[in-house]
PDB file of N, CA and C in Angstrom:
ATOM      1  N   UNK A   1       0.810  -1.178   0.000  1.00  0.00           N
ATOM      2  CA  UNK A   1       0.000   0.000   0.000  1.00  0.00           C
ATOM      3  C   UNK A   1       0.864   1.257   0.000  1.00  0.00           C
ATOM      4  N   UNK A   2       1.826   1.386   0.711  1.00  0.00           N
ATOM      5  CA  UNK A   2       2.830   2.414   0.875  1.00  0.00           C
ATOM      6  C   UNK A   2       3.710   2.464  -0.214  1.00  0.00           C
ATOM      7  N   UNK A   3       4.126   1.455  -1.038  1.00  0.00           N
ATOM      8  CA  UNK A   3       4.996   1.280  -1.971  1.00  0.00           C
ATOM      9  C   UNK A   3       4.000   1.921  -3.247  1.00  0.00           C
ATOM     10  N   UNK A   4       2.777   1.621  -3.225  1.00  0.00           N
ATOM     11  CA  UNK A   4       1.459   2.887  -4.356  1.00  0.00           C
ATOM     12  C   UNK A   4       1.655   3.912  -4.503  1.00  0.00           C
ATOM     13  N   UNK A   5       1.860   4.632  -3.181  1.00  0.00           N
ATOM     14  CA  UNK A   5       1.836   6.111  -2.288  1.00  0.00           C
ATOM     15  C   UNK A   5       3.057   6.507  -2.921  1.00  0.00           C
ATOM     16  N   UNK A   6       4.292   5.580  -2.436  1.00  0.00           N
ATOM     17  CA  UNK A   6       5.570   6.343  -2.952  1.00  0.00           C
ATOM     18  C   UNK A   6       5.567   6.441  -4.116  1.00  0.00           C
ATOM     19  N   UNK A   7       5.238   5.499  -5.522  1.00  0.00           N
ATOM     20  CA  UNK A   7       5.357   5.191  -6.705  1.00  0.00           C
ATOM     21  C   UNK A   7       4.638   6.217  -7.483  1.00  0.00           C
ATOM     22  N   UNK A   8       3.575   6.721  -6.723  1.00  0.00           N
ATOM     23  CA  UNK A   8       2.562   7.698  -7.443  1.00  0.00           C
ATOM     24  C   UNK A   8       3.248   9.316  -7.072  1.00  0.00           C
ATOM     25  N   UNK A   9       3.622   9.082  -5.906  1.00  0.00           N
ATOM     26  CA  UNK A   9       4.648  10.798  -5.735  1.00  0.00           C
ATOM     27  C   UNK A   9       5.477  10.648  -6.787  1.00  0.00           C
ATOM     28  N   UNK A  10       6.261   9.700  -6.779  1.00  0.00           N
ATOM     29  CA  UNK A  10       7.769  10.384  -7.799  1.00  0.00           C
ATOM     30  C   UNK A  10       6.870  10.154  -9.210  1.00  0.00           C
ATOM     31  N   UNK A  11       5.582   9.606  -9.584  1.00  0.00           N
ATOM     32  CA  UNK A  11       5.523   9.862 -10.976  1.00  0.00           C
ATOM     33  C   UNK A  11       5.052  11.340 -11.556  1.00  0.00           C
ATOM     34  N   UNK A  12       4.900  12.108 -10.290  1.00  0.00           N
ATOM     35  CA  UNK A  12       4.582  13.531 -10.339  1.00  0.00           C
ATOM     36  C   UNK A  12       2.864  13.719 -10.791  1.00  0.00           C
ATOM     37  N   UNK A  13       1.955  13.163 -10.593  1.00  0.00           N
ATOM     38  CA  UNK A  13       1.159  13.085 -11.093  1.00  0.00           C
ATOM     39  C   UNK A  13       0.230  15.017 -10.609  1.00  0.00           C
ATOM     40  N   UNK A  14       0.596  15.530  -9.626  1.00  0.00           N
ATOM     41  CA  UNK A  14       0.321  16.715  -9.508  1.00  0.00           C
ATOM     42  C   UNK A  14       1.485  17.812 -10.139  1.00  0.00           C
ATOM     43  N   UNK A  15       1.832  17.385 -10.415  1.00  0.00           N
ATOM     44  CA  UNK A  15       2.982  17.876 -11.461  1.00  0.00           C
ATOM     45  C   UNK A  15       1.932  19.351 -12.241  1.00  0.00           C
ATOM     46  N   UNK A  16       2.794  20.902 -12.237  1.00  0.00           N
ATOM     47  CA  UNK A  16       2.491  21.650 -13.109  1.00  0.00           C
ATOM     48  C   UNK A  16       1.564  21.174 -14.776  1.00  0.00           C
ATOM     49  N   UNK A  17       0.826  21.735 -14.984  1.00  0.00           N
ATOM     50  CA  UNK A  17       0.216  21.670 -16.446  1.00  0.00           C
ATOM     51  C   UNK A  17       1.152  22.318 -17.034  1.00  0.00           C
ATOM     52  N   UNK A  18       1.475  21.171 -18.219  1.00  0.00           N
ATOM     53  CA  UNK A  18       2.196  22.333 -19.584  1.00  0.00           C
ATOM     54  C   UNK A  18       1.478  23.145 -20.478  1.00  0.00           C
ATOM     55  N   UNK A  19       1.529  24.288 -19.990  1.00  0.00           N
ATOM     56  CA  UNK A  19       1.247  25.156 -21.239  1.00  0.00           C
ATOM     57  C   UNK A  19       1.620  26.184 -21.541  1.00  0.00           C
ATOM     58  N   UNK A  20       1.841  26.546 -22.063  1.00  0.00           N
ATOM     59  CA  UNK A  20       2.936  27.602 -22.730  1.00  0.00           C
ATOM     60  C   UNK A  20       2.073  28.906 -22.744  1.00  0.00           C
ATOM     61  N   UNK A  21       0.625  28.736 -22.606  1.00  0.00           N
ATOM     62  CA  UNK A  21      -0.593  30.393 -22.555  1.00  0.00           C
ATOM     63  C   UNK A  21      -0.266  30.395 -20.909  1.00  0.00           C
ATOM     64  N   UNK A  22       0.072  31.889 -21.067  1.00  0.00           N
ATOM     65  CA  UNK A  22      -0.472  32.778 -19.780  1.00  0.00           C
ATOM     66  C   UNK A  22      -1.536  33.237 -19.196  1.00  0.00           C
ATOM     67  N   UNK A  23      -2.072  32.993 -18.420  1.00  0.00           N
ATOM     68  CA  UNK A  23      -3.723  33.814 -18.678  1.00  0.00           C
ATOM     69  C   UNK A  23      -3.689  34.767 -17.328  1.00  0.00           C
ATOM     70  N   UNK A  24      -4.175  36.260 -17.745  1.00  0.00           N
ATOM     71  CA  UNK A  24      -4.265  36.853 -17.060  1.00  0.00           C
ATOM     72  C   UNK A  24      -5.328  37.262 -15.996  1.00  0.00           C
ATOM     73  N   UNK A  25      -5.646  37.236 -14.981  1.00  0.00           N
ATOM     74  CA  UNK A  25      -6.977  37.395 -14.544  1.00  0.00           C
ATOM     75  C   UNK A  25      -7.283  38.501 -14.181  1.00  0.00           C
ATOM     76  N   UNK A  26      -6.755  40.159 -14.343  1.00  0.00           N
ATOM     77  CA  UNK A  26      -6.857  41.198 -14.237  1.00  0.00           C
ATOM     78  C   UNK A  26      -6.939  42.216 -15.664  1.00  0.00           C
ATOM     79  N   UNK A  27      -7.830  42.064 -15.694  1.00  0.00           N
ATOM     80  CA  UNK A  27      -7.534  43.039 -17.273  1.00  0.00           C
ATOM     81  C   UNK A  27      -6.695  44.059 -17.112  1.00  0.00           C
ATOM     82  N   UNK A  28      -5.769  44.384 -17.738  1.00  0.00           N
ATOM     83  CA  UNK A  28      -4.884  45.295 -18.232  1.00  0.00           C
ATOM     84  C   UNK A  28      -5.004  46.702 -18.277  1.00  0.00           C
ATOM     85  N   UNK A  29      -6.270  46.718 -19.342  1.00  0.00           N
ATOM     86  CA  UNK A  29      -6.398  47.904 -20.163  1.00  0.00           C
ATOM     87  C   UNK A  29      -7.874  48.750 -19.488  1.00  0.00           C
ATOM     88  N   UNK A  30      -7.515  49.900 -19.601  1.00  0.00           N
ATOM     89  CA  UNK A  30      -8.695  50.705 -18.809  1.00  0.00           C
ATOM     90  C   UNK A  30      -8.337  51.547 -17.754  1.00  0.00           C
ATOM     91  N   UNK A  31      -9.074  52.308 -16.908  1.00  0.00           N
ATOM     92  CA  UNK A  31      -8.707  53.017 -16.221  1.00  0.00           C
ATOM     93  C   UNK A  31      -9.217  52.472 -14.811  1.00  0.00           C
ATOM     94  N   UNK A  32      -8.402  52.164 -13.931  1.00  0.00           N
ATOM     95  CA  UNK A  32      -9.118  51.247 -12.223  1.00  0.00           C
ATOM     96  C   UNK A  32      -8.063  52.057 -11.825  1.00  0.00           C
ATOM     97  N   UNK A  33      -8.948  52.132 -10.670  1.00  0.00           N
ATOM     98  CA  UNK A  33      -8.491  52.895  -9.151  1.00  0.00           C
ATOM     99  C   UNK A  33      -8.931  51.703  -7.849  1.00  0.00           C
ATOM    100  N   UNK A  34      -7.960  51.075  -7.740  1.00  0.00           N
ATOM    101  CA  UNK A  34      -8.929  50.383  -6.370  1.00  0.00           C
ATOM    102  C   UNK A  34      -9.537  49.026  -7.087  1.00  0.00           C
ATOM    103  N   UNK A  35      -9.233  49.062  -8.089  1.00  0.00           N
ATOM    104  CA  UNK A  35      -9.711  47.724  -8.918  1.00  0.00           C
ATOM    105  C   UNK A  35     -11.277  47.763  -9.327  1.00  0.00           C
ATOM    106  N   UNK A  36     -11.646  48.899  -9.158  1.00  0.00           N
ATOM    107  CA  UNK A  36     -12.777  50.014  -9.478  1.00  0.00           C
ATOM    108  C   UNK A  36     -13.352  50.557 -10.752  1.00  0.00           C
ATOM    109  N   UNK A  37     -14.105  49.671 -11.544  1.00  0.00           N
ATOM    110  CA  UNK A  37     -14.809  50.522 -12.265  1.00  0.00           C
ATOM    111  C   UNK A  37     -14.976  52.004 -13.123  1.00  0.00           C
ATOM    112  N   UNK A  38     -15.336  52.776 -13.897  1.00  0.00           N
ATOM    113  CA  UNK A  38     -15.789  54.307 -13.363  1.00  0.00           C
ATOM    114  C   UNK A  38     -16.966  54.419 -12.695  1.00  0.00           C
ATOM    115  N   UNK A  39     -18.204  53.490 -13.151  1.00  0.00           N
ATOM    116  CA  UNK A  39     -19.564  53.319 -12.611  1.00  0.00           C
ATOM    117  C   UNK A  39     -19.237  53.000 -11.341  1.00  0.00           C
ATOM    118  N   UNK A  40     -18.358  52.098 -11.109  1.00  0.00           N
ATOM    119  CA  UNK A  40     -18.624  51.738  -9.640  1.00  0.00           C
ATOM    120  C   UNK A  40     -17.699  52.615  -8.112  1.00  0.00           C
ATOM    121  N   UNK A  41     -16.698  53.781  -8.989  1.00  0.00           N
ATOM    122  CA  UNK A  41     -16.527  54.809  -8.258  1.00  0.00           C
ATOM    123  C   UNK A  41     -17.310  55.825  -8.302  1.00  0.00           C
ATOM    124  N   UNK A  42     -18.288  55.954  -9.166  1.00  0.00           N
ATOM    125  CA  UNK A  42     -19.335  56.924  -9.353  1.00  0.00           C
ATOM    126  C   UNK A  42     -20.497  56.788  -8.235  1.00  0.00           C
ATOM    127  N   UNK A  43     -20.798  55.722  -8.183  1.00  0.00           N
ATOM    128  CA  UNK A  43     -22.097  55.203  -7.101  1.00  0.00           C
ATOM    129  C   UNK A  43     -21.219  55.159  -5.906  1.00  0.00           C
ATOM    130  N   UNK A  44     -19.868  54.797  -5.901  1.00  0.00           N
ATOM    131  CA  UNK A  44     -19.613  55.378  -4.704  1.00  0.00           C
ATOM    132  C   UNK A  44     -19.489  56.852  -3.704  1.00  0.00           C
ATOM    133  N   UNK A  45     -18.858  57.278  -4.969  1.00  0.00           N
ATOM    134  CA  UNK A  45     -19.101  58.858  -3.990  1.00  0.00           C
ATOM    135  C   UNK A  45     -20.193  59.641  -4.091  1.00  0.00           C
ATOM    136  N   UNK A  46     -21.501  58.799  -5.200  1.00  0.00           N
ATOM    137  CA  UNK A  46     -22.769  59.343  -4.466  1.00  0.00           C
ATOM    138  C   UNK A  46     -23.012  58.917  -3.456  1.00  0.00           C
ATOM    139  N   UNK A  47     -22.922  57.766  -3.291  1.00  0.00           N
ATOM    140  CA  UNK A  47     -23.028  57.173  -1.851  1.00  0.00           C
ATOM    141  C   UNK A  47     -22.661  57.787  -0.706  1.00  0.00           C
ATOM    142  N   UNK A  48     -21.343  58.449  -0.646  1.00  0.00           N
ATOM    143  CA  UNK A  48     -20.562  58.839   0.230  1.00  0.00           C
ATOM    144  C   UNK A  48     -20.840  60.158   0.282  1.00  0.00           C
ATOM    145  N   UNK A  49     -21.477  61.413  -0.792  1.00  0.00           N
ATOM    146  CA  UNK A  49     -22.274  62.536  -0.687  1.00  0.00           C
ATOM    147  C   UNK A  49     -23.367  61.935   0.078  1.00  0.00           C
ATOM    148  N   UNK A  50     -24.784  61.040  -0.178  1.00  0.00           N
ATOM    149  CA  UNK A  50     -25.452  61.029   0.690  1.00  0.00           C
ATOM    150  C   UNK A  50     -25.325  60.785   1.999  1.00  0.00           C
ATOM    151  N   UNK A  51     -24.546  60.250   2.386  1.00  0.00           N
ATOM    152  CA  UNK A  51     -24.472  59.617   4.133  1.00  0.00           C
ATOM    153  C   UNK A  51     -23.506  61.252   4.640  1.00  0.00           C
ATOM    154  N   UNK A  52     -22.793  61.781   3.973  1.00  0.00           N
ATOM    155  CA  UNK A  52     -22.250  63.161   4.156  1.00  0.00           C
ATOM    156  C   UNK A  52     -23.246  63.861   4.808  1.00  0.00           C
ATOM    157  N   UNK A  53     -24.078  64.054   3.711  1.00  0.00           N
ATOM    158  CA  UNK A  53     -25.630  65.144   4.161  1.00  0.00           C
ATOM    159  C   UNK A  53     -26.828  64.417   4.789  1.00  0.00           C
ATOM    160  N   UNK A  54     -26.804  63.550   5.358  1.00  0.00           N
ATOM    161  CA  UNK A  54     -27.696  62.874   6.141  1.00  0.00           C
ATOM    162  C   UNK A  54     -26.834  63.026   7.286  1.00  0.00           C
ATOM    163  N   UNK A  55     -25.568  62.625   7.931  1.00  0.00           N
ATOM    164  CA  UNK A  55     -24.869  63.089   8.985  1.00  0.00           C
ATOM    165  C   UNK A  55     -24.924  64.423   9.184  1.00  0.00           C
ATOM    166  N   UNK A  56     -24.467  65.417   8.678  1.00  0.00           N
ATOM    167  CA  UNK A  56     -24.511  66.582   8.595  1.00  0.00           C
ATOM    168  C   UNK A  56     -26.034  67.351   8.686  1.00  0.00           C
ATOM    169  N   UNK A  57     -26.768  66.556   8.251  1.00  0.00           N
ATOM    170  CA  UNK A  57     -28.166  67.041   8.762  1.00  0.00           C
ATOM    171  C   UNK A  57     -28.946  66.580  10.479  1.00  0.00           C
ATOM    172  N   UNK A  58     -28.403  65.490  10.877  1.00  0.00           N
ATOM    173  CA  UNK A  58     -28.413  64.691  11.689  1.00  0.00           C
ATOM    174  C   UNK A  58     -27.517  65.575  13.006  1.00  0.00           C
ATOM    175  N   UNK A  59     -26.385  65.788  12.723  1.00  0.00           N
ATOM    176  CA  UNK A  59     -25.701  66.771  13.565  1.00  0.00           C
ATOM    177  C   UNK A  59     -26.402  68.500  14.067  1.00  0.00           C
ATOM    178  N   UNK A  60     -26.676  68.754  12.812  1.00  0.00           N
ATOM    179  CA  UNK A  60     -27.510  70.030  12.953  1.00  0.00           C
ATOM    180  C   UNK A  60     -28.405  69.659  14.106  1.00  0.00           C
ATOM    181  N   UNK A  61     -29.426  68.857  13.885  1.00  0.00           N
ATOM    182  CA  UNK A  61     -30.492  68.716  14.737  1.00  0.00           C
ATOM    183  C   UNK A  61     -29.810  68.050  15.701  1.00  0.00           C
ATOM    184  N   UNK A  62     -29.281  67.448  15.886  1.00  0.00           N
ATOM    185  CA  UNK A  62     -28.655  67.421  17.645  1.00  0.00           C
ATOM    186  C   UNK A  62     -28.067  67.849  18.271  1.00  0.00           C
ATOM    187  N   UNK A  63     -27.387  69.285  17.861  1.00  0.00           N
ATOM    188  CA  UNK A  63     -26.739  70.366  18.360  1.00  0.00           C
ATOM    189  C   UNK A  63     -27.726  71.022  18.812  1.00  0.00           C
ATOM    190  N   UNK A  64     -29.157  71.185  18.206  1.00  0.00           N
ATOM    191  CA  UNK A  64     -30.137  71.922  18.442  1.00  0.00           C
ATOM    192  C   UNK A  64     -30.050  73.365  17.817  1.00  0.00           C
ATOM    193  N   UNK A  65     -29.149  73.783  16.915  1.00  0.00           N
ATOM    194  CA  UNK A  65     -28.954  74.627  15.562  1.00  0.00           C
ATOM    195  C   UNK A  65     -30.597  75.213  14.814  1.00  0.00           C
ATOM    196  N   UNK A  66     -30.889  74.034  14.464  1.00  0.00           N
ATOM    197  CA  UNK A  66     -32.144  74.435  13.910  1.00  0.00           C
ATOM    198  C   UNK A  66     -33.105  73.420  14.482  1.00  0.00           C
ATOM    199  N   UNK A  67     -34.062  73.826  14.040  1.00  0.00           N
ATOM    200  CA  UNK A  67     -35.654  73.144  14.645  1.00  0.00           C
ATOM    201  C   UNK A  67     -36.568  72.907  14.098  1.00  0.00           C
ATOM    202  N   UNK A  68     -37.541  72.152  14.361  1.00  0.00           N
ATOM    203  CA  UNK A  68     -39.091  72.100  13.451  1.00  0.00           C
ATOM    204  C   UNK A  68     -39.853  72.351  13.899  1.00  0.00           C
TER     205      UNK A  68
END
């Protein structure tokens, strides 16, 4: 059983694939920030304007600044 085990290591059977293609899994070409989109830095800093002015409105009224 052990003499299988050894016989099957040295025949390398997990041995690298030959192939001579590279494949890349990051596209290249384009413009990324952050690995980012433009759409998906766009919805972000609307995102990040709204929670801005919802804090900032949120602060007002708990300073007691303004009122209703």
């Amino acid at each position: 059983m052990f003499d299988d085990l050894r016989q099957q290591a040295t025949e390398g059977d997990l041995a690298e694939p030959e192939s001579d293609e590279v494949e890349d899994t990051i596209p290249v070409q384009g413009n990324y920030f952050l690995g980012m989109t433009p759409q998906q830095r766009f919805l972000l800093a609307v995102m990040f304007a709204l929670w801005v002015c919802i804090m900032g409105a949120f602060c007002v009224l708990a300073t007691g600044k303004v009122g209703f």
